[in-house]
PDB file of N, CA and C in Angstrom:
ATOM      1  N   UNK A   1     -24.672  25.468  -1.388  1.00  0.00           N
ATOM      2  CA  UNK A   1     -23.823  24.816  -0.417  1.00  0.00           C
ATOM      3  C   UNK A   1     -24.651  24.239   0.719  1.00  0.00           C
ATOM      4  N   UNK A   2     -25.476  24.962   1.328  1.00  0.00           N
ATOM      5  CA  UNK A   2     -26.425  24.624   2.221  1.00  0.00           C
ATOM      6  C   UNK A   2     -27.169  23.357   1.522  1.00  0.00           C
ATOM      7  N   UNK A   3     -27.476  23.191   0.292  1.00  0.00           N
ATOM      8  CA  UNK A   3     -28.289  21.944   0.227  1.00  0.00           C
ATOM      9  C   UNK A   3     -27.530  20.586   0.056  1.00  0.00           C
ATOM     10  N   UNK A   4     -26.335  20.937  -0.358  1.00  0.00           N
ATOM     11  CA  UNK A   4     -25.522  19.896  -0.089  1.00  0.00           C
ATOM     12  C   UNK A   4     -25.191  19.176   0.804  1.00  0.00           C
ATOM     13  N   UNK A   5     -24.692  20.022   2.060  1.00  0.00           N
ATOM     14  CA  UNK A   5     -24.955  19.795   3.763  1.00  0.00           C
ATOM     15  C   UNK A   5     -25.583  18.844   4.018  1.00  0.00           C
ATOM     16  N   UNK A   6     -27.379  19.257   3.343  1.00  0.00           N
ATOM     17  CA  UNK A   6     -28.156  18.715   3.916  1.00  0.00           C
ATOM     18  C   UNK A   6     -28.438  17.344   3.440  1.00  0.00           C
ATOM     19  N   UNK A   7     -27.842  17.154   2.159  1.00  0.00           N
ATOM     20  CA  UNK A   7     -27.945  15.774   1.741  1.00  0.00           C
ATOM     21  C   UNK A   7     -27.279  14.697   1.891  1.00  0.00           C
ATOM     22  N   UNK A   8     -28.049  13.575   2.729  1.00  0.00           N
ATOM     23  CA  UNK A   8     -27.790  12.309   3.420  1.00  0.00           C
ATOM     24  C   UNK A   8     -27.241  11.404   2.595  1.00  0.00           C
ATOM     25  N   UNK A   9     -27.372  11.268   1.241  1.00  0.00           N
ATOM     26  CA  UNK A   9     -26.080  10.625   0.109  1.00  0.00           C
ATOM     27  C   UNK A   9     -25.028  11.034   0.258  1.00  0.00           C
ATOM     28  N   UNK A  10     -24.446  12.643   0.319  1.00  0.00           N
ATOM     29  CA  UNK A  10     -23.662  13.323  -0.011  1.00  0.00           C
ATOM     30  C   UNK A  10     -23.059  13.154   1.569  1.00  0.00           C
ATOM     31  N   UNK A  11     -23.615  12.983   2.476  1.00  0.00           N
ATOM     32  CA  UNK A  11     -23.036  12.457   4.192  1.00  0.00           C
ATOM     33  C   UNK A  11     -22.298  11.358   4.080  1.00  0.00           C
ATOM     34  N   UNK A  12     -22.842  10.804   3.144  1.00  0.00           N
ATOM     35  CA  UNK A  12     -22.383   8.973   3.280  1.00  0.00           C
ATOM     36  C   UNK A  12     -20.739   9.156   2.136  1.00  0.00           C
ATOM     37  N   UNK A  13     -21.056   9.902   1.354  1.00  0.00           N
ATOM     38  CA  UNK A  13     -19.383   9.785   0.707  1.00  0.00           C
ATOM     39  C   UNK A  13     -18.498  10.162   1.386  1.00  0.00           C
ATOM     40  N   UNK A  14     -17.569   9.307   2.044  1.00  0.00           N
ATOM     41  CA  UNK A  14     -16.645   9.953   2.933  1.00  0.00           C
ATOM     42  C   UNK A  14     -15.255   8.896   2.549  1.00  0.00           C
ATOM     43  N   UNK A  15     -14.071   9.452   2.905  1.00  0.00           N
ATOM     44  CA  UNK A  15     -12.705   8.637   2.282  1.00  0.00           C
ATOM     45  C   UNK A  15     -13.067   7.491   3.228  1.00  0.00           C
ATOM     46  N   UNK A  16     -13.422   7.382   4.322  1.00  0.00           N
ATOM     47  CA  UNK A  16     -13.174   6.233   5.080  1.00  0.00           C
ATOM     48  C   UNK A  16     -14.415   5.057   4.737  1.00  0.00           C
ATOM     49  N   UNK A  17     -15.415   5.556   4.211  1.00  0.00           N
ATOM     50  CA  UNK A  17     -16.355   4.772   3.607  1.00  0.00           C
ATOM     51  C   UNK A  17     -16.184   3.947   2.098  1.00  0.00           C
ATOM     52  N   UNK A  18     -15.395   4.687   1.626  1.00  0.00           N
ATOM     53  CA  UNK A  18     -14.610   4.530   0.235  1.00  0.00           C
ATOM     54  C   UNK A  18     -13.769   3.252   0.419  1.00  0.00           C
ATOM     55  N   UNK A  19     -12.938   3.487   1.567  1.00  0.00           N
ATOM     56  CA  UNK A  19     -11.861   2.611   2.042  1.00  0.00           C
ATOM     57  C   UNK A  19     -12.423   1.346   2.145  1.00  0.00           C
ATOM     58  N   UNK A  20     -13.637   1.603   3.407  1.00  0.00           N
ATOM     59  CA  UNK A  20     -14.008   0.221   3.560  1.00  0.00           C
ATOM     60  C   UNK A  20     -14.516  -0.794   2.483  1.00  0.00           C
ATOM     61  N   UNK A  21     -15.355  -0.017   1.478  1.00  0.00           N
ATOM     62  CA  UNK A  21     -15.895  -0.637   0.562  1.00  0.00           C
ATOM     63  C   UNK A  21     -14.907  -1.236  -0.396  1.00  0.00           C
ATOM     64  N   UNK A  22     -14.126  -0.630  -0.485  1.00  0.00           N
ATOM     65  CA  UNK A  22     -12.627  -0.676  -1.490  1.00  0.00           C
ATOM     66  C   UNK A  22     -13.265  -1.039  -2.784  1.00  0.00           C
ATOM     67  N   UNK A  23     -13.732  -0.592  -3.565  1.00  0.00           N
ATOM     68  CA  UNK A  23     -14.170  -0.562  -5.164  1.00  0.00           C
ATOM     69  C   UNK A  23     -13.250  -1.223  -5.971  1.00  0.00           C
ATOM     70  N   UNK A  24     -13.564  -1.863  -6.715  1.00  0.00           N
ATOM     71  CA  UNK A  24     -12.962  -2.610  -7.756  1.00  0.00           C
ATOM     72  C   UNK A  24     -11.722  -1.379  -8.501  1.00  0.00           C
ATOM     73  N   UNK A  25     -12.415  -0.540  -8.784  1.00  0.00           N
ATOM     74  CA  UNK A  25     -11.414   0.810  -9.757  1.00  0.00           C
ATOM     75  C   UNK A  25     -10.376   1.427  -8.781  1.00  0.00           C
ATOM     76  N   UNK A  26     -10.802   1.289  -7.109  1.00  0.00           N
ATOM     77  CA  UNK A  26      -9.712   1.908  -6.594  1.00  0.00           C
ATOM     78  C   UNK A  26      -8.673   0.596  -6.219  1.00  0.00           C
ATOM     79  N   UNK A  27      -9.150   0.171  -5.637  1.00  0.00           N
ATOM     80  CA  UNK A  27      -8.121  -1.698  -5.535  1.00  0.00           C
ATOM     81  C   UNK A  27      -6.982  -1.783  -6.959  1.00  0.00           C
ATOM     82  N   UNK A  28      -7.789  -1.645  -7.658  1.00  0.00           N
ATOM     83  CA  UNK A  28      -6.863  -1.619  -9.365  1.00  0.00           C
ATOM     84  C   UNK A  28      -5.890  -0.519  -9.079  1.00  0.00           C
ATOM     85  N   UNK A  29      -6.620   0.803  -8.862  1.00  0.00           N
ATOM     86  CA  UNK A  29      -5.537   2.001  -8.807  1.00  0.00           C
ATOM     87  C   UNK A  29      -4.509   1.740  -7.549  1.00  0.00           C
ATOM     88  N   UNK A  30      -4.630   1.200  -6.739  1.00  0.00           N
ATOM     89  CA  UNK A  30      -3.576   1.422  -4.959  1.00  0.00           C
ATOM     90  C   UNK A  30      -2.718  -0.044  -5.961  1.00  0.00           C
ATOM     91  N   UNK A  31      -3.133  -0.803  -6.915  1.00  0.00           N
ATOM     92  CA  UNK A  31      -2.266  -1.984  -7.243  1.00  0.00           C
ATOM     93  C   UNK A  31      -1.414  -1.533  -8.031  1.00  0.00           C
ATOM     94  N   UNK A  32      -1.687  -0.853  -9.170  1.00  0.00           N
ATOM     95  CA  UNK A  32      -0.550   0.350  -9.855  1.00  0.00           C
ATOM     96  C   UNK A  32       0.246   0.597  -9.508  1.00  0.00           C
ATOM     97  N   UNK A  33      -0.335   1.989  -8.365  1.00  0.00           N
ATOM     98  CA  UNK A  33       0.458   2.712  -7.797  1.00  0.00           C
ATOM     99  C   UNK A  33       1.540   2.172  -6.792  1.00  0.00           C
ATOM    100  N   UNK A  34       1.284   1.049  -6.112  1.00  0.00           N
ATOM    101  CA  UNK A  34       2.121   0.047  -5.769  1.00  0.00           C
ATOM    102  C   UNK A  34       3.325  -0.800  -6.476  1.00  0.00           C
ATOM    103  N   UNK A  35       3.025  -1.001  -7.324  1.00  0.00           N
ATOM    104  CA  UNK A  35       3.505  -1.322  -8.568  1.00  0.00           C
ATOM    105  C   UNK A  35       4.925  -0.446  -9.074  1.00  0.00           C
ATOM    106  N   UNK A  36       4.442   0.409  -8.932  1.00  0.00           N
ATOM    107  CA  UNK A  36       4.890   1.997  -9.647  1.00  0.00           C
ATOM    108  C   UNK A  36       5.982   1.991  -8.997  1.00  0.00           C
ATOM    109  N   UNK A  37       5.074   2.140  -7.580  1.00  0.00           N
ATOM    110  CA  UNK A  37       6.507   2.497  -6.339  1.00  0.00           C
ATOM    111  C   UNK A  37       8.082   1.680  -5.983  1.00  0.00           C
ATOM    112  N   UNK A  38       7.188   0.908  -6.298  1.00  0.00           N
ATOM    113  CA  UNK A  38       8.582  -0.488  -6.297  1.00  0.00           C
ATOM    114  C   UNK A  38       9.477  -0.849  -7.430  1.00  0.00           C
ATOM    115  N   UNK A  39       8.768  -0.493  -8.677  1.00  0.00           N
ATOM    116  CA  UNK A  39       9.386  -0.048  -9.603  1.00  0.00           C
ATOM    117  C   UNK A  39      10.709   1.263  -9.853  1.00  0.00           C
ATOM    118  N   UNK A  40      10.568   2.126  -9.308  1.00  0.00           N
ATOM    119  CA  UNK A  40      11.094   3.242  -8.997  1.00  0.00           C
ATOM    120  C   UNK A  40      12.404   3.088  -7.957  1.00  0.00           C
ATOM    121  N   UNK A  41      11.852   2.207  -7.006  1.00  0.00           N
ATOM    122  CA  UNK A  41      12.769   1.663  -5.930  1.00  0.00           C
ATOM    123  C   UNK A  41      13.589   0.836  -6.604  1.00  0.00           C
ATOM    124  N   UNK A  42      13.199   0.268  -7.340  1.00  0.00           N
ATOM    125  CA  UNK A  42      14.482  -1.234  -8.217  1.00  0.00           C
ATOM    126  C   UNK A  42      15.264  -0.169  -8.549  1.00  0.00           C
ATOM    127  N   UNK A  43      14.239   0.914  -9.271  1.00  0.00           N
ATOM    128  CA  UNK A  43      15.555   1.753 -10.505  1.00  0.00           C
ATOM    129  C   UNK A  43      16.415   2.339 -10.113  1.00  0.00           C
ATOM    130  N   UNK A  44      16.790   2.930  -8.796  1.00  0.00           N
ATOM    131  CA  UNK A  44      17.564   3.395  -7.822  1.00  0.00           C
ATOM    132  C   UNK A  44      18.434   3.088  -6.540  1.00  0.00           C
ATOM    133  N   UNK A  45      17.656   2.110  -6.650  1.00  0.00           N
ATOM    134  CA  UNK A  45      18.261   1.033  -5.517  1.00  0.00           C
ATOM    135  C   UNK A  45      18.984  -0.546  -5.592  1.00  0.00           C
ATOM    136  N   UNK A  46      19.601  -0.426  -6.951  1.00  0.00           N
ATOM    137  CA  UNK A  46      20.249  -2.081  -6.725  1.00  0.00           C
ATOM    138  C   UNK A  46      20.530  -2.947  -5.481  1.00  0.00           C
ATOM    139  N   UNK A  47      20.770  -2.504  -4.879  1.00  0.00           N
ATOM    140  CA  UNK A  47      21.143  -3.352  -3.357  1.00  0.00           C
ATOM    141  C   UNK A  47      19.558  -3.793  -2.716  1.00  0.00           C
ATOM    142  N   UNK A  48      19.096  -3.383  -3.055  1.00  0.00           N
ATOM    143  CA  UNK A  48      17.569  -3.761  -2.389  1.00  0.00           C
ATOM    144  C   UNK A  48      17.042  -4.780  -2.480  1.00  0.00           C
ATOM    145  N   UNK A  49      17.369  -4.819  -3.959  1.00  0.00           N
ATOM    146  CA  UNK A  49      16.621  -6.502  -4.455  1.00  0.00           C
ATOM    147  C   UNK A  49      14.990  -6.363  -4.447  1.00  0.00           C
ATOM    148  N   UNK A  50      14.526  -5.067  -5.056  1.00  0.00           N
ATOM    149  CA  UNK A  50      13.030  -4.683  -4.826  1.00  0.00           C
ATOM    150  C   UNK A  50      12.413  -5.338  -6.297  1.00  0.00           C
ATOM    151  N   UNK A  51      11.389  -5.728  -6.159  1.00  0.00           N
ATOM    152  CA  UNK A  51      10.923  -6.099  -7.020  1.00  0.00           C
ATOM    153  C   UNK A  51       9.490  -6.073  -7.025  1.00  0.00           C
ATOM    154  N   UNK A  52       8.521  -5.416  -8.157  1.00  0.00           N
ATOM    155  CA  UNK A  52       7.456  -5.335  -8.917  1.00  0.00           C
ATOM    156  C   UNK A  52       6.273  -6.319  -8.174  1.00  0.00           C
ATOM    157  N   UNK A  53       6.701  -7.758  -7.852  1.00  0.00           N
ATOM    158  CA  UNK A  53       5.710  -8.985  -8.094  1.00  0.00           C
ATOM    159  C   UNK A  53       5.333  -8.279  -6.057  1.00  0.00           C
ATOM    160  N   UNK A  54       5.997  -8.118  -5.657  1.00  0.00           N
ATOM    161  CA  UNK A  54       5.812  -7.647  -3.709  1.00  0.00           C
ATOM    162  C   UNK A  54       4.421  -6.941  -3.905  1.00  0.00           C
ATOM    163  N   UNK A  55       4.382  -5.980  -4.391  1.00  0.00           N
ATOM    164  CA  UNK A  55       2.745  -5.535  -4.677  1.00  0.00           C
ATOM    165  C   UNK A  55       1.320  -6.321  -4.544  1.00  0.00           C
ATOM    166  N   UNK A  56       1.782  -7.741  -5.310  1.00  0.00           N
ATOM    167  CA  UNK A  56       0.729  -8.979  -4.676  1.00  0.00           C
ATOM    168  C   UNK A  56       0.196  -8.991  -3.686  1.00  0.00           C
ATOM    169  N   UNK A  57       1.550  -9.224  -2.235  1.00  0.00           N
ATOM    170  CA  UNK A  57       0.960  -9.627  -0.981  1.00  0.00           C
ATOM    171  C   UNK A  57      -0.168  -8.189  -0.462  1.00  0.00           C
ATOM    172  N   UNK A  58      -0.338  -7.198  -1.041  1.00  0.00           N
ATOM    173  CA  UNK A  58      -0.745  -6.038  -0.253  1.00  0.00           C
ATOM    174  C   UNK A  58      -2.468  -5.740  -0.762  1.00  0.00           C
ATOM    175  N   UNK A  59      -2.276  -6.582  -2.377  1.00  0.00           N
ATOM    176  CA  UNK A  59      -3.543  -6.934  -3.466  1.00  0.00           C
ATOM    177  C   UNK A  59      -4.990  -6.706  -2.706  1.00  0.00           C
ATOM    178  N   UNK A  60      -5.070  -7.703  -1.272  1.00  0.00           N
ATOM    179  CA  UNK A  60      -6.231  -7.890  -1.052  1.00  0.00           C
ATOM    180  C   UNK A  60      -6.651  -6.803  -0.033  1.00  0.00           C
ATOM    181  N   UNK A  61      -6.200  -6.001   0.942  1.00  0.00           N
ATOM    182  CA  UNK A  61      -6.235  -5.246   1.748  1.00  0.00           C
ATOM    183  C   UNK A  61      -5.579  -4.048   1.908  1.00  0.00           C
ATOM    184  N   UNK A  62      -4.204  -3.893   0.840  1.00  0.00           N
ATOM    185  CA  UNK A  62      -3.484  -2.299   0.816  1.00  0.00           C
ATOM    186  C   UNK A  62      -2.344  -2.423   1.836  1.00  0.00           C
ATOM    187  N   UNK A  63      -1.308  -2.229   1.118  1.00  0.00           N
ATOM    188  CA  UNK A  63      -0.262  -2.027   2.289  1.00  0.00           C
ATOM    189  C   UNK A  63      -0.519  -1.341   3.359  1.00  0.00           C
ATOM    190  N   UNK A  64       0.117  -1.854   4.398  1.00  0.00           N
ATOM    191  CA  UNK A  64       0.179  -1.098   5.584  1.00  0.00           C
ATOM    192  C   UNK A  64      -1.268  -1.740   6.179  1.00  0.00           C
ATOM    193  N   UNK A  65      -2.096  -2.618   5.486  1.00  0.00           N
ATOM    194  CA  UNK A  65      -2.665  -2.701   6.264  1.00  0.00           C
ATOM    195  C   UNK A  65      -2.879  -4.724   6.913  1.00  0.00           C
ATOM    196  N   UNK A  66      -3.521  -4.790   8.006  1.00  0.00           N
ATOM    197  CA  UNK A  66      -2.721  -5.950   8.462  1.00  0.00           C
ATOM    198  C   UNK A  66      -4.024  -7.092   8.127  1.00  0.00           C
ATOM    199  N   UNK A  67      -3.001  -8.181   8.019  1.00  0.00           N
ATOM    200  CA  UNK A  67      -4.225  -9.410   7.274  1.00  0.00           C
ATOM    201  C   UNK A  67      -4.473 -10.761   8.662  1.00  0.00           C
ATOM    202  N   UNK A  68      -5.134 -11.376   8.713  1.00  0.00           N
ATOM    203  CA  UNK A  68      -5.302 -12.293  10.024  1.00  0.00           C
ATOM    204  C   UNK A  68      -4.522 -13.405   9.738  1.00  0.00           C
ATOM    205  N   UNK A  69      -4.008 -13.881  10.736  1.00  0.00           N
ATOM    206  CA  UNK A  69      -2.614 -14.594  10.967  1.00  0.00           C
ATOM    207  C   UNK A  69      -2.748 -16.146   9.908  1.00  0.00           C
ATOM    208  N   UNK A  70      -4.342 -16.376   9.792  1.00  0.00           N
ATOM    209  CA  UNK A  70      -4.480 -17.541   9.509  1.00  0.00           C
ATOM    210  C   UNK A  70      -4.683 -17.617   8.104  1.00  0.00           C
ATOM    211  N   UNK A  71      -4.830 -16.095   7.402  1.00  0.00           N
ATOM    212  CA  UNK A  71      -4.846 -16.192   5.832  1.00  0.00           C
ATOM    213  C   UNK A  71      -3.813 -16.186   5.228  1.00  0.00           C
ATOM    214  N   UNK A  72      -3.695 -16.961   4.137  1.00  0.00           N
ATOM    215  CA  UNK A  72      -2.580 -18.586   3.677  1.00  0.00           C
ATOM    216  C   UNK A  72      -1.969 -17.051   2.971  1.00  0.00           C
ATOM    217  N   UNK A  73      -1.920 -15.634   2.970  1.00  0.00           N
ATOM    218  CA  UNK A  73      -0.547 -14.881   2.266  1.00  0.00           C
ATOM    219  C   UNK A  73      -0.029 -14.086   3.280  1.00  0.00           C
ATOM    220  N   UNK A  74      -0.330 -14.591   4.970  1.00  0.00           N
ATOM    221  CA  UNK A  74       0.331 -13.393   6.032  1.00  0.00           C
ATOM    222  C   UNK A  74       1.440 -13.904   6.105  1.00  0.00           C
ATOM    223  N   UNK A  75       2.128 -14.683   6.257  1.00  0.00           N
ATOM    224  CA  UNK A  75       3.616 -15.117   6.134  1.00  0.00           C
ATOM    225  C   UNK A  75       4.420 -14.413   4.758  1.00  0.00           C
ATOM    226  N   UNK A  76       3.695 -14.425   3.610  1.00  0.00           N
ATOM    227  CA  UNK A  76       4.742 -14.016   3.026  1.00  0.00           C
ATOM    228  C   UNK A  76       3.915 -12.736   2.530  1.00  0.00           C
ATOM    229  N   UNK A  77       2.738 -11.685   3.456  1.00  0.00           N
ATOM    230  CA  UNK A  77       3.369 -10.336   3.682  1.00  0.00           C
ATOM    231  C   UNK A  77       3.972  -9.897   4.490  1.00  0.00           C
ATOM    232  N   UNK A  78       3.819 -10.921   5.695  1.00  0.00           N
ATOM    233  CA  UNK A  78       4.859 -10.418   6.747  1.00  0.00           C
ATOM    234  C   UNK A  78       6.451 -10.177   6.118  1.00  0.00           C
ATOM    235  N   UNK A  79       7.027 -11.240   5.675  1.00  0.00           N
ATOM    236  CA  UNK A  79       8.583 -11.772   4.948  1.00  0.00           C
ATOM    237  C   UNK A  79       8.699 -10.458   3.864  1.00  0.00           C
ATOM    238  N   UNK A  80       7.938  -9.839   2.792  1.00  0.00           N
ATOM    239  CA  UNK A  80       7.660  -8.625   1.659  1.00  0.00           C
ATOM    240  C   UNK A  80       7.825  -6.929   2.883  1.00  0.00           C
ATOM    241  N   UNK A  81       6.546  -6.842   3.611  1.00  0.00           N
ATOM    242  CA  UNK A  81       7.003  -5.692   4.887  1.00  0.00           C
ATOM    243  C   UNK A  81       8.358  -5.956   5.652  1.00  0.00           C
ATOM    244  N   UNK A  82       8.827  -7.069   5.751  1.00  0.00           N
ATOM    245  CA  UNK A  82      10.162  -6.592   6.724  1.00  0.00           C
ATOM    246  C   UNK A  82      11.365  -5.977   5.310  1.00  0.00           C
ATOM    247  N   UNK A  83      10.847  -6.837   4.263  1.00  0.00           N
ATOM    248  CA  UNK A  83      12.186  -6.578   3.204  1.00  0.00           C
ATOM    249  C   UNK A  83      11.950  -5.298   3.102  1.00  0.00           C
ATOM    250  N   UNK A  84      10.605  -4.985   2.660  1.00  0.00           N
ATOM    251  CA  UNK A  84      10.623  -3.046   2.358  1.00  0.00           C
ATOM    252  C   UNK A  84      11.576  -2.106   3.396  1.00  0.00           C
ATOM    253  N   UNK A  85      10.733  -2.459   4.558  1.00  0.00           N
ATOM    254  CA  UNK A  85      11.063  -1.699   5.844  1.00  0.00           C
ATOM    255  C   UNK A  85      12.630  -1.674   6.106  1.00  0.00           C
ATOM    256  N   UNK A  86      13.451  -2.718   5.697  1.00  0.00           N
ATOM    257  CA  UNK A  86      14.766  -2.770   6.067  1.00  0.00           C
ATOM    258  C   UNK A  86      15.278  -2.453   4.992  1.00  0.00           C
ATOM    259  N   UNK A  87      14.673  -2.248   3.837  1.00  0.00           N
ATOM    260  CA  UNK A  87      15.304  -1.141   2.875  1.00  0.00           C
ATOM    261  C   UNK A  87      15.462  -0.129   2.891  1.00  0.00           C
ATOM    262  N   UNK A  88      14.048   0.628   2.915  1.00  0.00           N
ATOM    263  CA  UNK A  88      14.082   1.937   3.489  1.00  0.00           C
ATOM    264  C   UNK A  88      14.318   2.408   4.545  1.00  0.00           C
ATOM    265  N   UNK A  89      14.758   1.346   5.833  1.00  0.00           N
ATOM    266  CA  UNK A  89      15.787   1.935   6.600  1.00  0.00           C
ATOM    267  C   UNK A  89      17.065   1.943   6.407  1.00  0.00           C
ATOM    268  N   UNK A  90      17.800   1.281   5.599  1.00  0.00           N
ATOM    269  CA  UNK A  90      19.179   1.135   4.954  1.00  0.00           C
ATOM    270  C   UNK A  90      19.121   2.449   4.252  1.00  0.00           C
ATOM    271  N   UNK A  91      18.515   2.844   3.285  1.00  0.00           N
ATOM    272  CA  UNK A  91      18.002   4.088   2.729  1.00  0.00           C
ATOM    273  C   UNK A  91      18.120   5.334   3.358  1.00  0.00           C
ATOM    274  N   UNK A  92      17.381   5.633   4.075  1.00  0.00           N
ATOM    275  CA  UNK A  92      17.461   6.515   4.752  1.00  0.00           C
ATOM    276  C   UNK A  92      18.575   6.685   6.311  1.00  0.00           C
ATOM    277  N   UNK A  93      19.175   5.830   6.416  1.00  0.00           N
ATOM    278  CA  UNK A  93      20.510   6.058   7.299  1.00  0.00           C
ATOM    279  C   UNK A  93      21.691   6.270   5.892  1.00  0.00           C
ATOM    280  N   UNK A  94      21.551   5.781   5.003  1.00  0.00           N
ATOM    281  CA  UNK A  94      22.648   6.246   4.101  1.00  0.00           C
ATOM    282  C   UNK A  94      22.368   7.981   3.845  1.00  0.00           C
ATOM    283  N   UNK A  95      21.238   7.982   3.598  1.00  0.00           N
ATOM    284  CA  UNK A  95      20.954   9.548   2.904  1.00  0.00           C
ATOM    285  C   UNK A  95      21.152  10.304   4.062  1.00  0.00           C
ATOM    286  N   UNK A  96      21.214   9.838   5.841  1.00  0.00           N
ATOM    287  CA  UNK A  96      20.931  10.776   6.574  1.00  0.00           C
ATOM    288  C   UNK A  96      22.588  10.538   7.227  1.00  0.00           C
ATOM    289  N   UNK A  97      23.931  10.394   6.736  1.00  0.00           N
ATOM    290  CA  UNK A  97      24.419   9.884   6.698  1.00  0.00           C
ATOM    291  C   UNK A  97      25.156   8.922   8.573  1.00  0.00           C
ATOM    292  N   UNK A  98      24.268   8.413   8.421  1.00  0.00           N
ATOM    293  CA  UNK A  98      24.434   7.396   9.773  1.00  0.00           C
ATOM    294  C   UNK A  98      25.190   6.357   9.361  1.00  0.00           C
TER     295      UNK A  98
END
């Protein structure tokens, strides 16, 4: 355990280093799993109007995270985040019953 500590490769693997680099295999996996999620949401949620292809706008950087005003897909992730967000707040005031 101690020599592990001490090793300056083994310093450098860290989730937030991972993140930044964003690897081809994990970009693929957060696109899935994105995928997945919205999938799941159609299957339960008719009123939502959720759909599979929304996963796109999030492709290059990961949901939730924010893109600069002047790259030609922030308009329509902005337009994809409000639809989610006002789903799952419709969602969750039904379930919480508000």
């Amino acid at each position: 355990m101690a020599a592990a500590a001490k090793d300056a490769n083994l310093k450098k693997r860290t989730l937030t280093n991972l993140y930044n680099q964003r690897p081809t295999w994990l970009k693929l996996a957060h696109a899935e799993l994105d995928r997945s999620v919205l999938a799941a949401y159609a299957a339960q949620d008719a009123a939502g109007g959720w759909r599979e292809d929304w996963s796109e706008a999030w492709l290059d950087t990961g949901a939730g995270q924010p893109l600069l005003a002047d790259n030609p897909q922030a308009a329509r992730r902005a337009e994809i985040d409000q639809h989610v967000l006002a789903n799952l707040l419709r969602l969750n005031q039904a379930r919480s019953g508000a």
